[in-house]
C-alpha atoms as a PDB file:
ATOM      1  CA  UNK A   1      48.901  97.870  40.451  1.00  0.00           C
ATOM      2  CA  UNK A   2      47.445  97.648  36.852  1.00  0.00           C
ATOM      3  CA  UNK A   3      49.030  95.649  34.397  1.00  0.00           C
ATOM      4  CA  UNK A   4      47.443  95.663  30.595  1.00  0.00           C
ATOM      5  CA  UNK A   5      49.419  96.144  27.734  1.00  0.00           C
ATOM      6  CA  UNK A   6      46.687  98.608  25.783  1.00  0.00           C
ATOM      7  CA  UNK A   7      47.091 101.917  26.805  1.00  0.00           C
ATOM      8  CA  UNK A   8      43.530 103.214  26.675  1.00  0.00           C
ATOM      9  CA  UNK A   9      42.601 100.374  28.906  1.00  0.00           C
ATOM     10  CA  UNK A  10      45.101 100.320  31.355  1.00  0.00           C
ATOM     11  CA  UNK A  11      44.537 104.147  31.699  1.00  0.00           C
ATOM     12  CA  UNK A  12      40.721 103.424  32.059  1.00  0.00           C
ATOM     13  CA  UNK A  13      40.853 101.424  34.734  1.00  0.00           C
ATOM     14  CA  UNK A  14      43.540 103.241  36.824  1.00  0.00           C
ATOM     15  CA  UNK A  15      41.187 105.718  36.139  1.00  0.00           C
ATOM     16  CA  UNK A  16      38.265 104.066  37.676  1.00  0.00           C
ATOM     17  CA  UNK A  17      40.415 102.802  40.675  1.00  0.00           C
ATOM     18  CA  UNK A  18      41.587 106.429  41.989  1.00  0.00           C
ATOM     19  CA  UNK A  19      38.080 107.913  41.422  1.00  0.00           C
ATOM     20  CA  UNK A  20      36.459 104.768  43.757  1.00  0.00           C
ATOM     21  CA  UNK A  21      39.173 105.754  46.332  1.00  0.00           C
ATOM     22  CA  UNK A  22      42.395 103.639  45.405  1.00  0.00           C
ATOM     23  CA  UNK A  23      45.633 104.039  45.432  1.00  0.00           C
ATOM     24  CA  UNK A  24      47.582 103.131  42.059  1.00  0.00           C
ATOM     25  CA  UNK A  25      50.766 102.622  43.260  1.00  0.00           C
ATOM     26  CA  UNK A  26      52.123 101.016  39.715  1.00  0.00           C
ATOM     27  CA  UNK A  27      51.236 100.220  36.109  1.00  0.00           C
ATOM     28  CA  UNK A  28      53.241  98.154  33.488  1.00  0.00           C
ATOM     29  CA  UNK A  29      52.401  96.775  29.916  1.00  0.00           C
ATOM     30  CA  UNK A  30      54.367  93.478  30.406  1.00  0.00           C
ATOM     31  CA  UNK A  31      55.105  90.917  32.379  1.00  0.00           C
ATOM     32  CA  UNK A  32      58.991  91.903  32.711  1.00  0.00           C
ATOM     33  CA  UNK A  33      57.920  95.483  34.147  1.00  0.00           C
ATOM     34  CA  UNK A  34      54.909  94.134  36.621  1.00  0.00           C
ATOM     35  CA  UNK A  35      57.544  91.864  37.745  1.00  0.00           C
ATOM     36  CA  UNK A  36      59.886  94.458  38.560  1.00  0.00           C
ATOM     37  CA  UNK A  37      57.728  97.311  39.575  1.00  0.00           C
ATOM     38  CA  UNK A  38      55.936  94.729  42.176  1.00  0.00           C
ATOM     39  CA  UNK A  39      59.156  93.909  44.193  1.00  0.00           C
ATOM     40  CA  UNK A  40      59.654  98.108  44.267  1.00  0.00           C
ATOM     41  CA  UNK A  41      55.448  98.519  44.874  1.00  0.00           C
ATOM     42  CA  UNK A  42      54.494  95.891  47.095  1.00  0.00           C
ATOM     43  CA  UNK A  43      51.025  96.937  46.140  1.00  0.00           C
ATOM     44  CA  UNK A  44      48.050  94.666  48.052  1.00  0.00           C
ATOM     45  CA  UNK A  45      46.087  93.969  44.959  1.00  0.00           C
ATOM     46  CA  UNK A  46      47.424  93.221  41.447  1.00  0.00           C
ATOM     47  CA  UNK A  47      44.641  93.718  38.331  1.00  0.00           C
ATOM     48  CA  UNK A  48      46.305  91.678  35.739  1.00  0.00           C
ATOM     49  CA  UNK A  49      45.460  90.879  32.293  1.00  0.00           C
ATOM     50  CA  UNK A  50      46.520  87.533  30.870  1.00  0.00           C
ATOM     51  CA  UNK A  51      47.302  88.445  27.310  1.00  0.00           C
ATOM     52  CA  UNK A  52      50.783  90.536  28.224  1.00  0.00           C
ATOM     53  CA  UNK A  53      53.857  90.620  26.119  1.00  0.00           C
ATOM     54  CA  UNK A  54      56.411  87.845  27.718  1.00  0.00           C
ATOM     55  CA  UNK A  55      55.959  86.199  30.817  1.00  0.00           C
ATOM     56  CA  UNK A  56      52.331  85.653  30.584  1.00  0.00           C
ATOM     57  CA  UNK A  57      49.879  86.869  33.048  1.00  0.00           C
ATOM     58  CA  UNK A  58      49.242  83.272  34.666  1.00  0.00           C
ATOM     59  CA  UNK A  59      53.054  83.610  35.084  1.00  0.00           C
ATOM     60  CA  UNK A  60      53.212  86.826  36.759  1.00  0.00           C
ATOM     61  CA  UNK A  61      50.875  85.612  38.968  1.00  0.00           C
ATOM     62  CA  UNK A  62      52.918  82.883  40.375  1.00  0.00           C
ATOM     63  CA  UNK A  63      56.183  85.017  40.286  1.00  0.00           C
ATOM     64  CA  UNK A  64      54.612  87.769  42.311  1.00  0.00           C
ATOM     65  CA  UNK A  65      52.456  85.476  44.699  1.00  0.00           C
ATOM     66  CA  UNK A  66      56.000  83.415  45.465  1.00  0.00           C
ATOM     67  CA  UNK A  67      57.469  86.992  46.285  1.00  0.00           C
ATOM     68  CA  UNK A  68      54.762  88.142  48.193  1.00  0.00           C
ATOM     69  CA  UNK A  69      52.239  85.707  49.066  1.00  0.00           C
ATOM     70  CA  UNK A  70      49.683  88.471  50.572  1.00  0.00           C
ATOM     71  CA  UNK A  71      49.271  89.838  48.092  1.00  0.00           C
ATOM     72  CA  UNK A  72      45.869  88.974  45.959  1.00  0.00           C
ATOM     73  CA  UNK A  73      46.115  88.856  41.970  1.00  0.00           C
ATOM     74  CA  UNK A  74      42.298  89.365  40.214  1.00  0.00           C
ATOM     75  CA  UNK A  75      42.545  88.716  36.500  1.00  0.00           C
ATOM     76  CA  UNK A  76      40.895  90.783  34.163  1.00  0.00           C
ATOM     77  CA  UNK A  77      40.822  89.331  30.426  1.00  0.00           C
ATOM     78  CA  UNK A  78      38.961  89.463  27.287  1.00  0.00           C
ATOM     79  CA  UNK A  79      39.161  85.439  27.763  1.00  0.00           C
ATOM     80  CA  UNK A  80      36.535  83.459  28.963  1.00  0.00           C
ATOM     81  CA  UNK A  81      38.392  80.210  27.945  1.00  0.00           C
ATOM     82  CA  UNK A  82      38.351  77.704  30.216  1.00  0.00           C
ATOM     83  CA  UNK A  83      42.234  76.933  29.961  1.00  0.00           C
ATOM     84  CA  UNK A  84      42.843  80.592  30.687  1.00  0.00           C
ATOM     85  CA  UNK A  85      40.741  80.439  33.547  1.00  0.00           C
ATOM     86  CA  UNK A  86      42.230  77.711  34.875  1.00  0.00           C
ATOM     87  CA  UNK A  87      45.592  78.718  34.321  1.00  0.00           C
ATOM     88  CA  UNK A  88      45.470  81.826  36.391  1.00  0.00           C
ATOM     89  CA  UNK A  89      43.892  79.711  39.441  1.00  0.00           C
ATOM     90  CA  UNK A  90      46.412  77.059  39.555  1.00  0.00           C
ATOM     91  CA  UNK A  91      48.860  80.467  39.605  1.00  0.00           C
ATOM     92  CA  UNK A  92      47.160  81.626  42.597  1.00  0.00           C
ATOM     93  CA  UNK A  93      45.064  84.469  41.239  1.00  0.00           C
ATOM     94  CA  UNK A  94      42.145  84.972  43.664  1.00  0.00           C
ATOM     95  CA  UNK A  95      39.569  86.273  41.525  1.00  0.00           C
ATOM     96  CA  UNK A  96      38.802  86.451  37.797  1.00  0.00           C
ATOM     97  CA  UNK A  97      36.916  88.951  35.347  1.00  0.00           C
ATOM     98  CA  UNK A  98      35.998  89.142  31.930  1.00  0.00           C
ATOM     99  CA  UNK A  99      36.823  92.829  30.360  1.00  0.00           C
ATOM    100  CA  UNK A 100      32.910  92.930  29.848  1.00  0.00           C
ATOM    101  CA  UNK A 101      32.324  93.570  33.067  1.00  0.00           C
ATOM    102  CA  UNK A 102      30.773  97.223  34.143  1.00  0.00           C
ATOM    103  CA  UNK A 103      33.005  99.646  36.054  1.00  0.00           C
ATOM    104  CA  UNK A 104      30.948  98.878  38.713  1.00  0.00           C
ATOM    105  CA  UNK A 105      31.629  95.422  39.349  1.00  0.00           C
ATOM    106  CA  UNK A 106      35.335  95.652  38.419  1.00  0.00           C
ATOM    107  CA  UNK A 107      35.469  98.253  41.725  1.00  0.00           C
ATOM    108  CA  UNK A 108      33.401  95.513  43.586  1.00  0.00           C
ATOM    109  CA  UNK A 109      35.671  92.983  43.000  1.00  0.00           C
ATOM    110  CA  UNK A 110      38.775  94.470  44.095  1.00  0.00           C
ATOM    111  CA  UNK A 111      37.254  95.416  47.156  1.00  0.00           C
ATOM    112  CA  UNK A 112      36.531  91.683  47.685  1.00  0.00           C
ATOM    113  CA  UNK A 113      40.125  89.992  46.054  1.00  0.00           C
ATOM    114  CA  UNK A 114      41.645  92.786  48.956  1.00  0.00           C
ATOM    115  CA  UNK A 115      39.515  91.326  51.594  1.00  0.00           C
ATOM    116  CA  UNK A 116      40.645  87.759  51.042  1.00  0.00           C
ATOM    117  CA  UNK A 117      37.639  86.669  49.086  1.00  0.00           C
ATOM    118  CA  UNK A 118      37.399  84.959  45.806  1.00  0.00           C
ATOM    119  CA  UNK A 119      35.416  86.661  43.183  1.00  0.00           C
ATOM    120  CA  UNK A 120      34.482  85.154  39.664  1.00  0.00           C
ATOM    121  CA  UNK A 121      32.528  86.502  36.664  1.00  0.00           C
ATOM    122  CA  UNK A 122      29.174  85.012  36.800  1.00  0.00           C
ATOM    123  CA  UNK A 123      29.586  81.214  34.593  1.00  0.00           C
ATOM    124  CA  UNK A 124      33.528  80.957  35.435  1.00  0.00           C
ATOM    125  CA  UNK A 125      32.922  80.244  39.263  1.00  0.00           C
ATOM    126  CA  UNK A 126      31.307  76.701  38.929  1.00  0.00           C
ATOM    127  CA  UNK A 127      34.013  76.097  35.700  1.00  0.00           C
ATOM    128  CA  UNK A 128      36.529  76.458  38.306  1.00  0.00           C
ATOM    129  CA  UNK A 129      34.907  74.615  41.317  1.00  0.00           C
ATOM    130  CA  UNK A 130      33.890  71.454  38.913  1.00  0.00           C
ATOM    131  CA  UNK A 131      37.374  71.514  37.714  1.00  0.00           C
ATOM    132  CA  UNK A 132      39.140  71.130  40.594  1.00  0.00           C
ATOM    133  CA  UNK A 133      36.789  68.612  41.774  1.00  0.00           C
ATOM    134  CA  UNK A 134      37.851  66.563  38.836  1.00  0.00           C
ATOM    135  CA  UNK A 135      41.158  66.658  39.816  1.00  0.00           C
ATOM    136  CA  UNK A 136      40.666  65.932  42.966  1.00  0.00           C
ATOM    137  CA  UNK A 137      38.447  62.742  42.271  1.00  0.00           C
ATOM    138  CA  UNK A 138      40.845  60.161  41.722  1.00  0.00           C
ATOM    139  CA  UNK A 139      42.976  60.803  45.520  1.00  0.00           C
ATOM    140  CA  UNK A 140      42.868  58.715  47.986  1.00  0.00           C
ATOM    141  CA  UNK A 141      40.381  59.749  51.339  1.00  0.00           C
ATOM    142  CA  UNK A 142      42.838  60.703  54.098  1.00  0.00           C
ATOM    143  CA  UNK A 143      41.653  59.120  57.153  1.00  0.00           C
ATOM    144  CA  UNK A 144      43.413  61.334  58.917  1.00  0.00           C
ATOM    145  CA  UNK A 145      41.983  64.763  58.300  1.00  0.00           C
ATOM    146  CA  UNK A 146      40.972  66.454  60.989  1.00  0.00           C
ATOM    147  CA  UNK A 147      37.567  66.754  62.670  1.00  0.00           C
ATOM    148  CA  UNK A 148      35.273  70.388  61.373  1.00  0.00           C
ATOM    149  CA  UNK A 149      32.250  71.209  63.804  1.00  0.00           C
ATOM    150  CA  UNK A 150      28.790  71.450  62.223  1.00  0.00           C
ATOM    151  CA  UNK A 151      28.953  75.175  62.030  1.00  0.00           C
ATOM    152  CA  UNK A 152      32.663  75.190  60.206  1.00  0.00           C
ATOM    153  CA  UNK A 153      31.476  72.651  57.405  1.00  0.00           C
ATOM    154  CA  UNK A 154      28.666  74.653  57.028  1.00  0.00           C
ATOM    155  CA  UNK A 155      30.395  78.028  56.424  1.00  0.00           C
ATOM    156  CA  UNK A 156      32.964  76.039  54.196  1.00  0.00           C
ATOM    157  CA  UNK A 157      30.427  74.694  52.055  1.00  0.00           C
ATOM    158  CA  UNK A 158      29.425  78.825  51.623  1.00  0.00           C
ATOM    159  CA  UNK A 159      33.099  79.251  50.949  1.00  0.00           C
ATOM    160  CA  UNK A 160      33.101  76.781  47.996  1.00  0.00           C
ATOM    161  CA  UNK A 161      30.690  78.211  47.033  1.00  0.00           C
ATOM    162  CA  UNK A 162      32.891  81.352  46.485  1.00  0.00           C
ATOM    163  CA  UNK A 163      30.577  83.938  48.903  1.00  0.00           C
ATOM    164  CA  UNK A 164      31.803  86.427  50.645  1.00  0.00           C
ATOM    165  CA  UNK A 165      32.655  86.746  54.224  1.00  0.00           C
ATOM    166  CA  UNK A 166      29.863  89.161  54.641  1.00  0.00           C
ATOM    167  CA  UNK A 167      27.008  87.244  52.446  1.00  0.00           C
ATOM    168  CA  UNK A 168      28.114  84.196  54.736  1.00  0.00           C
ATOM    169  CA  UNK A 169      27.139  86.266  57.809  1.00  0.00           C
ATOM    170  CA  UNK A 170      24.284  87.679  56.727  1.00  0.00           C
ATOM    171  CA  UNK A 171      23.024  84.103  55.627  1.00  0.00           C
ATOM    172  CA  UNK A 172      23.784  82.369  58.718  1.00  0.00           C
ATOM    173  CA  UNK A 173      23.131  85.537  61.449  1.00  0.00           C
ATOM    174  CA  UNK A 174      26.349  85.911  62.718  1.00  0.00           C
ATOM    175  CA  UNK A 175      28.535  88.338  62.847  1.00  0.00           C
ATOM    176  CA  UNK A 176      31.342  89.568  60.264  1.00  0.00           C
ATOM    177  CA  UNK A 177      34.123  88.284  62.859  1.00  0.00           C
ATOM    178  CA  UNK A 178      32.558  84.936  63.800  1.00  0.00           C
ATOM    179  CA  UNK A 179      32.473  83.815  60.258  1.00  0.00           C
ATOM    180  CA  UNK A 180      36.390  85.084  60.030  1.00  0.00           C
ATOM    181  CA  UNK A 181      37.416  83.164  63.464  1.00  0.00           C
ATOM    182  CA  UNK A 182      35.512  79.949  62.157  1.00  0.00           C
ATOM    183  CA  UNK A 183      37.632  80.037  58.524  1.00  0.00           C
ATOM    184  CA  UNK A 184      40.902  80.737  60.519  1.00  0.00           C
ATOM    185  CA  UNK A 185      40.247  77.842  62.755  1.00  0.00           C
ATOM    186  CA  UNK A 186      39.840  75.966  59.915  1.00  0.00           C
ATOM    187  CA  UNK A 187      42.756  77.239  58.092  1.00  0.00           C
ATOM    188  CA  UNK A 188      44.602  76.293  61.389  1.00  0.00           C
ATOM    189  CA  UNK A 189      43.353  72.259  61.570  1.00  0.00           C
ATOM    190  CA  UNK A 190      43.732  71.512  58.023  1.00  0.00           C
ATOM    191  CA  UNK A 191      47.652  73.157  58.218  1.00  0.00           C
ATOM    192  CA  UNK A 192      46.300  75.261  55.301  1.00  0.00           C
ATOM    193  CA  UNK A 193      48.185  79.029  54.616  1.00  0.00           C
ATOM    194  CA  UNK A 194      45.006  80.891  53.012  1.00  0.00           C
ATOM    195  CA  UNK A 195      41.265  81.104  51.653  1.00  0.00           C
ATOM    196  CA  UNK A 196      42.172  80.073  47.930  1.00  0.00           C
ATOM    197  CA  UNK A 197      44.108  76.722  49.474  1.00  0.00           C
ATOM    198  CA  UNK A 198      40.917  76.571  51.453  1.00  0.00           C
ATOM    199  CA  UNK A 199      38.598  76.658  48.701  1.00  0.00           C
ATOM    200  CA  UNK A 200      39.853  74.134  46.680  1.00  0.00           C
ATOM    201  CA  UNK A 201      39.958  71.532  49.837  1.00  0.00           C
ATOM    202  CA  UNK A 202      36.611  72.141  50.480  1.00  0.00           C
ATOM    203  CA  UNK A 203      35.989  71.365  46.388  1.00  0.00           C
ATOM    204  CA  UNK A 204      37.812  67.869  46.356  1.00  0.00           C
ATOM    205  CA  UNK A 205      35.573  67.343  49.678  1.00  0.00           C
ATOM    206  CA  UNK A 206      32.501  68.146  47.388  1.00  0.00           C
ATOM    207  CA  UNK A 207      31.424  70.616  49.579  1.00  0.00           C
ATOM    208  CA  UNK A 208      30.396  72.706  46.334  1.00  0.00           C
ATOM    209  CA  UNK A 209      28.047  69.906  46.047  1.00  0.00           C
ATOM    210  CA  UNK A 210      25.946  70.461  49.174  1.00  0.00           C
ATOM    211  CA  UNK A 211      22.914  72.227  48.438  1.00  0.00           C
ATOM    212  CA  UNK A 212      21.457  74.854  51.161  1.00  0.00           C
ATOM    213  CA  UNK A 213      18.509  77.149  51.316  1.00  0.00           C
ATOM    214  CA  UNK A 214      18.220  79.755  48.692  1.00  0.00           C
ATOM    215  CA  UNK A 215      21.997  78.736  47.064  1.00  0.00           C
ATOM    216  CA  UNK A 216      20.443  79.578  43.901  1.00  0.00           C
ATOM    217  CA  UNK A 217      20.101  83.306  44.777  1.00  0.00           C
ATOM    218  CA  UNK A 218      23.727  83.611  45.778  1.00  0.00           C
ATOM    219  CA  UNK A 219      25.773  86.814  44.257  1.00  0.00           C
ATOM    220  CA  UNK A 220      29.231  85.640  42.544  1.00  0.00           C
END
């Protein structure tokens, strides 16, 4: 589903989508109608702008997550302000865009946001991870987290690091479907429901922190 309240863009872009292969099941210009016409849609990925007549976009994003929480919500906004940013994380949206980005990379993204990963324009992605870090700074260590192997710290730190399952693969040899069992085990020992909840564990841990081989060539 597209939501943008500009006609020429949201046309654009639903555009774009059905020529890479989509399926536009919806659009709306406000928050009212994406509200409504995601309860009759159920589509699997939402592109949302933020700047929508009443409720907001961060809004929508935690209305629609709370009705369907597989769904995946990627923002795409002229803003690059941190408080908007932030906003549509702490909604649940799992990736974010700024409207400058190429057809190309918009079409990447969603590919990614449907997969389960978490995609950021280039600059936002360590905005995000510092932030929650912050916030996470002043709790109290639970000694009673339980126990990661070697090899799932190490593909956490990757996913705080906001790459994909597949660049994770490729930069530790193993297959697509290891990395995926290793993140689900996870998911299953820290009682956590999904990869964004994930993430942001692995932030207040400071796995972001960890530096690896070659982390400076990583793709957002």
């Amino acid at each position: 589903m597209v939501v943008d309240d500009h006609p020429m863009w949201r046309d654009a872009v639903e555009r774009d989508l059905v020529a890479a292969g989509f399926d536009v099941v919806a659009v709306a210009a406000n928050g009212t109608d994406a509200i409504n016409r995601f309860k009759a849609a159920r589509p699997q990925v939402v592109v949302l702008d933020l700047q929508i007549p009443a409720p907001a976009g961060d809004a929508v994003t935690a209305e629609v997550l709370a009705h369907d929480p597989s769904s995946r919500v990627l923002i795409l906004s002229a803003s690059g302000e941190q408080g908007d940013v932030l906003a549509a994380v702490k909604a649940g949206a799992t990736g974010y865009l700024v409207k400058s980005a190429s057809r190309e990379e918009l079409i990447a993204a969603v590919r990614r946001v449907a997969a389960g990963d978490t995609v950021f324009t280039p600059g936002l992605a360590g905005l995000v991870l510092g932030e929650f870090r912050r916030m996470s700074s002043g709790a109290t260590e639970d000694d009673g987290t339980p126990r990661l192997t070697e090899r799932e710290t190490e593909i956490l730190r990757y996913v705080a690091k906001g790459m994909s399952y597949k660049q994770i693969a490729e930069r530790l040899v193993l297959s697509h479907r290891t990395v995926q069992n290793h993140v689900q085990n996870t998911l299953r020992k820290l009682q956590l429901h999904n990869r964004v909840e994930l993430t942001r564990w692995a932030i207040a841990q400071g796995l972001d922190d960890l530096d690896g081989p070659d982390d400076d060539r990583e793709s957002a």
